[in-house]
C-alpha atoms as a PDB file:
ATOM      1  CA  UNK A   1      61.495 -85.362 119.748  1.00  0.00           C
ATOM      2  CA  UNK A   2      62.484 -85.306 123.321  1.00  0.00           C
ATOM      3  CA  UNK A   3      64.722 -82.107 122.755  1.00  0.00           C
ATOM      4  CA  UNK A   4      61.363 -80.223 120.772  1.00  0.00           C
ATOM      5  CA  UNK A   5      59.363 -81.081 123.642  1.00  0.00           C
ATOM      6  CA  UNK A   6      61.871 -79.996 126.126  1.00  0.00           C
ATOM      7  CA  UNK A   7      61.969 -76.556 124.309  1.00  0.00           C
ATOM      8  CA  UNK A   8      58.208 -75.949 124.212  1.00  0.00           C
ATOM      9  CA  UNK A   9      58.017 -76.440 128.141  1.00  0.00           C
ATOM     10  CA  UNK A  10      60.871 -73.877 128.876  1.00  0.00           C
ATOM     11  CA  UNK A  11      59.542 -71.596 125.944  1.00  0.00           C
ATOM     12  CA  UNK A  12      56.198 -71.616 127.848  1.00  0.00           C
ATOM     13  CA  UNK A  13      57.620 -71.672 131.243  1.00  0.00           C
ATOM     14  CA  UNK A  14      59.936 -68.463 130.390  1.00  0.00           C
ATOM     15  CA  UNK A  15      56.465 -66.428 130.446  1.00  0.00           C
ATOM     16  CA  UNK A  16      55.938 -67.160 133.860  1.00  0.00           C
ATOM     17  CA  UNK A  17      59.418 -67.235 135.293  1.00  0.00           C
ATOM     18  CA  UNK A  18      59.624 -64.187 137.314  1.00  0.00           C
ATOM     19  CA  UNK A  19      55.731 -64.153 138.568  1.00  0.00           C
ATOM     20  CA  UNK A  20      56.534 -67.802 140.398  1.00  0.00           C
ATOM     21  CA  UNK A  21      60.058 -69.192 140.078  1.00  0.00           C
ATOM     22  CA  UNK A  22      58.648 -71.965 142.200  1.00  0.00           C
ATOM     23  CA  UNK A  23      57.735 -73.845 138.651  1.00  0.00           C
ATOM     24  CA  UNK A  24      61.547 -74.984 138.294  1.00  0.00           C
ATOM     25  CA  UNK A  25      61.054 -78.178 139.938  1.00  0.00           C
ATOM     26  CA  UNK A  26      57.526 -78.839 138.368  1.00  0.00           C
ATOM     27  CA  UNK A  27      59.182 -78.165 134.887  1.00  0.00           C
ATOM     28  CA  UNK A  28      62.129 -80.376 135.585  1.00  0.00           C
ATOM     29  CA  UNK A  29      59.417 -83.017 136.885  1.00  0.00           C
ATOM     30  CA  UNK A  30      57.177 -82.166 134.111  1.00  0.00           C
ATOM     31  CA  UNK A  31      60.676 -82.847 131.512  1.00  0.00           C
ATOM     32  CA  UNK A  32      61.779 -86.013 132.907  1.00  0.00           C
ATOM     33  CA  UNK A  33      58.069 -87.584 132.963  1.00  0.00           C
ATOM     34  CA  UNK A  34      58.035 -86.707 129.273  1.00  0.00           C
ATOM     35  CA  UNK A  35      61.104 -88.016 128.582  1.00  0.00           C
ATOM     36  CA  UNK A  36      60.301 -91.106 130.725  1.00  0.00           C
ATOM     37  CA  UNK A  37      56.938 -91.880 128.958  1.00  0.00           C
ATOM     38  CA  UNK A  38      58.769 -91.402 125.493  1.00  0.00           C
ATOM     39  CA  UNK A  39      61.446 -93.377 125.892  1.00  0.00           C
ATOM     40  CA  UNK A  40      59.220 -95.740 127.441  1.00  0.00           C
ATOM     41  CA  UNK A  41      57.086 -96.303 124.461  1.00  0.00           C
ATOM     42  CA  UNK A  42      59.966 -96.178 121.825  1.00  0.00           C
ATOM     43  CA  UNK A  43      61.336 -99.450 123.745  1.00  0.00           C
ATOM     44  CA  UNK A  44      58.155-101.153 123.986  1.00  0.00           C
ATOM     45  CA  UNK A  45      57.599-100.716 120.583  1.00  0.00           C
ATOM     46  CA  UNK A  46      61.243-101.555 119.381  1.00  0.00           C
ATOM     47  CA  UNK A  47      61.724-104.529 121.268  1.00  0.00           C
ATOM     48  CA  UNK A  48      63.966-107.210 119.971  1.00  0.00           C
ATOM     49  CA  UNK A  49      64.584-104.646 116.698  1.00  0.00           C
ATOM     50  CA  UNK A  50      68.096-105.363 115.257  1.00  0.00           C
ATOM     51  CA  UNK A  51      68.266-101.518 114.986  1.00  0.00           C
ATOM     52  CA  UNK A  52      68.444-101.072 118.894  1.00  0.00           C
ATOM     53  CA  UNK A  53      71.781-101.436 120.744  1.00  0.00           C
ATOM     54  CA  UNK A  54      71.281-103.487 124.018  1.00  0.00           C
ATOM     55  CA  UNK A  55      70.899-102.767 127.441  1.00  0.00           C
ATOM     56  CA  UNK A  56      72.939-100.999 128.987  1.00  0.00           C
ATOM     57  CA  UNK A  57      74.344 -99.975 125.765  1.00  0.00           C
ATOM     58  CA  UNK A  58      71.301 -98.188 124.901  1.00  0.00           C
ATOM     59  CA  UNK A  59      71.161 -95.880 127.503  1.00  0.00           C
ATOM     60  CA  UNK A  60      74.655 -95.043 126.478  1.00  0.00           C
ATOM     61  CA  UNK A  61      73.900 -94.032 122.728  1.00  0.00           C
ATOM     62  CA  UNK A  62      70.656 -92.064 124.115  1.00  0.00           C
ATOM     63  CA  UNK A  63      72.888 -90.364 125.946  1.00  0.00           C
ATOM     64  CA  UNK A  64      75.635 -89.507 124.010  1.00  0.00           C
ATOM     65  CA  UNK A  65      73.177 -88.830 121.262  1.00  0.00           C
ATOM     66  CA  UNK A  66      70.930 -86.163 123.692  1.00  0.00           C
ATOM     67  CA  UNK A  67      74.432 -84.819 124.844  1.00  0.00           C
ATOM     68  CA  UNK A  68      75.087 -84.649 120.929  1.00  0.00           C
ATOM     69  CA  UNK A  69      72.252 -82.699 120.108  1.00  0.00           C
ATOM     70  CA  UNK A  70      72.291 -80.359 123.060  1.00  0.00           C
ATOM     71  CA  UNK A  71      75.555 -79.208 121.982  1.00  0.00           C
ATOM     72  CA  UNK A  72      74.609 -78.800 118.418  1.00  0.00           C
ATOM     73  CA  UNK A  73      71.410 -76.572 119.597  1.00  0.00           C
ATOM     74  CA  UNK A  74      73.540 -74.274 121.718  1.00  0.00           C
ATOM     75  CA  UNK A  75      75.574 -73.605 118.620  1.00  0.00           C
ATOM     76  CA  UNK A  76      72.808 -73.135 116.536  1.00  0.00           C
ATOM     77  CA  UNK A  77      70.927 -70.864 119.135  1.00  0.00           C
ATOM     78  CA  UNK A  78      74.105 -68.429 119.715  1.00  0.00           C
ATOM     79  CA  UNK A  79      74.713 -68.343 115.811  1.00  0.00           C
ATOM     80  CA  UNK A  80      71.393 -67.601 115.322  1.00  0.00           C
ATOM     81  CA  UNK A  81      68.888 -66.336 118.456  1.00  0.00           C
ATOM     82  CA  UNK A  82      71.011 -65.618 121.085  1.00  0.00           C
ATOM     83  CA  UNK A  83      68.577 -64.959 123.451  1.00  0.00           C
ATOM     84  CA  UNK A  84      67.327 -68.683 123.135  1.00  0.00           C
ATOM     85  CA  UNK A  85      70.891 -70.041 123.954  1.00  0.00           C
ATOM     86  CA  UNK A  86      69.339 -71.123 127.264  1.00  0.00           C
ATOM     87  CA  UNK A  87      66.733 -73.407 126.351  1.00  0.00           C
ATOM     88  CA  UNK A  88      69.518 -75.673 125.052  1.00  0.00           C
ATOM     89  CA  UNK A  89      72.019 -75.188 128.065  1.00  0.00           C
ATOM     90  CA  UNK A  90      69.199 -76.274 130.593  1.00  0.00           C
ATOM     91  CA  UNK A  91      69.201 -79.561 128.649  1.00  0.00           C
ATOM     92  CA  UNK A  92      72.935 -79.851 128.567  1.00  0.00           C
ATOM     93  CA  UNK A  93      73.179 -79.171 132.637  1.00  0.00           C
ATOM     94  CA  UNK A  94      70.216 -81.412 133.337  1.00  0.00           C
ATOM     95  CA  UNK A  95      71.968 -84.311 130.934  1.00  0.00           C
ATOM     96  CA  UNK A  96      75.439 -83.646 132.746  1.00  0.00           C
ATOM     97  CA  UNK A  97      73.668 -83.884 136.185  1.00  0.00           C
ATOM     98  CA  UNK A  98      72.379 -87.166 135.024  1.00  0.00           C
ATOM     99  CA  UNK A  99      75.693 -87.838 134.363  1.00  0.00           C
ATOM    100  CA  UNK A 100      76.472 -90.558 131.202  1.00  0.00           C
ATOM    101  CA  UNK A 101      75.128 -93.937 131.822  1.00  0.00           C
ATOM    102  CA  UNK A 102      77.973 -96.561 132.490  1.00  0.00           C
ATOM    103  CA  UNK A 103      77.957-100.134 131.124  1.00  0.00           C
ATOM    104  CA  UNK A 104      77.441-102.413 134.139  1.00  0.00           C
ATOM    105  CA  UNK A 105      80.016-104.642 135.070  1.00  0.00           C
ATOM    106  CA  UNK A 106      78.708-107.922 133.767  1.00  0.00           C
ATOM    107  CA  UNK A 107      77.970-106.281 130.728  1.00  0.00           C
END
């Protein structure tokens, strides 16, 4: 879900990227509040669930699983719509900037 929704922002925001290339750090705002609220939810609602690693673990396996994805849609998008390939390589730079979660030392 987070990926799909991250795609229809940058497929909508690639209409207006040359008229006002000011949007990038609304869109990356926009992304991450998305992503935020999502994530949110899903935890709230699978709290305690035997299904869910646990903290920090979790934001490992999100990661890794985003990263995961990111790479498979960058595949798919050169194999198949070329001209799409960046929608997927935004996500991959903005993941990498965020860099992979770390387990915390007590854990």
């Amino acid at each position: 879900m987070i990926r799909s929704l991250e795609y229809a922002i940058l497929a909508a925001w690639e209409d207006h990227a040359e008229t006002d290339p000011d949007y990038r750090p609304w869109i990356n705002a926009l992304i991450y509040w998305i992503e935020t609220t999502f994530l949110n939810a899903y935890a709230d609602t699978t709290e305690d669930a035997p299904f869910v690693p646990t903290a920090p673990a979790h934001h490992s396996f999100l990661w890794a699983f985003l990263f995961d994805k990111a790479l498979y849609e960058v595949r798919y998008e050169l194999n198949h719509r070329p001209d799409w390939a960046w929608l997927p390589l935004h996500g991959l730079r903005r993941l990498l900037g965020a860099q992979a979660p770390t387990a915390s030392p007590e854990a």
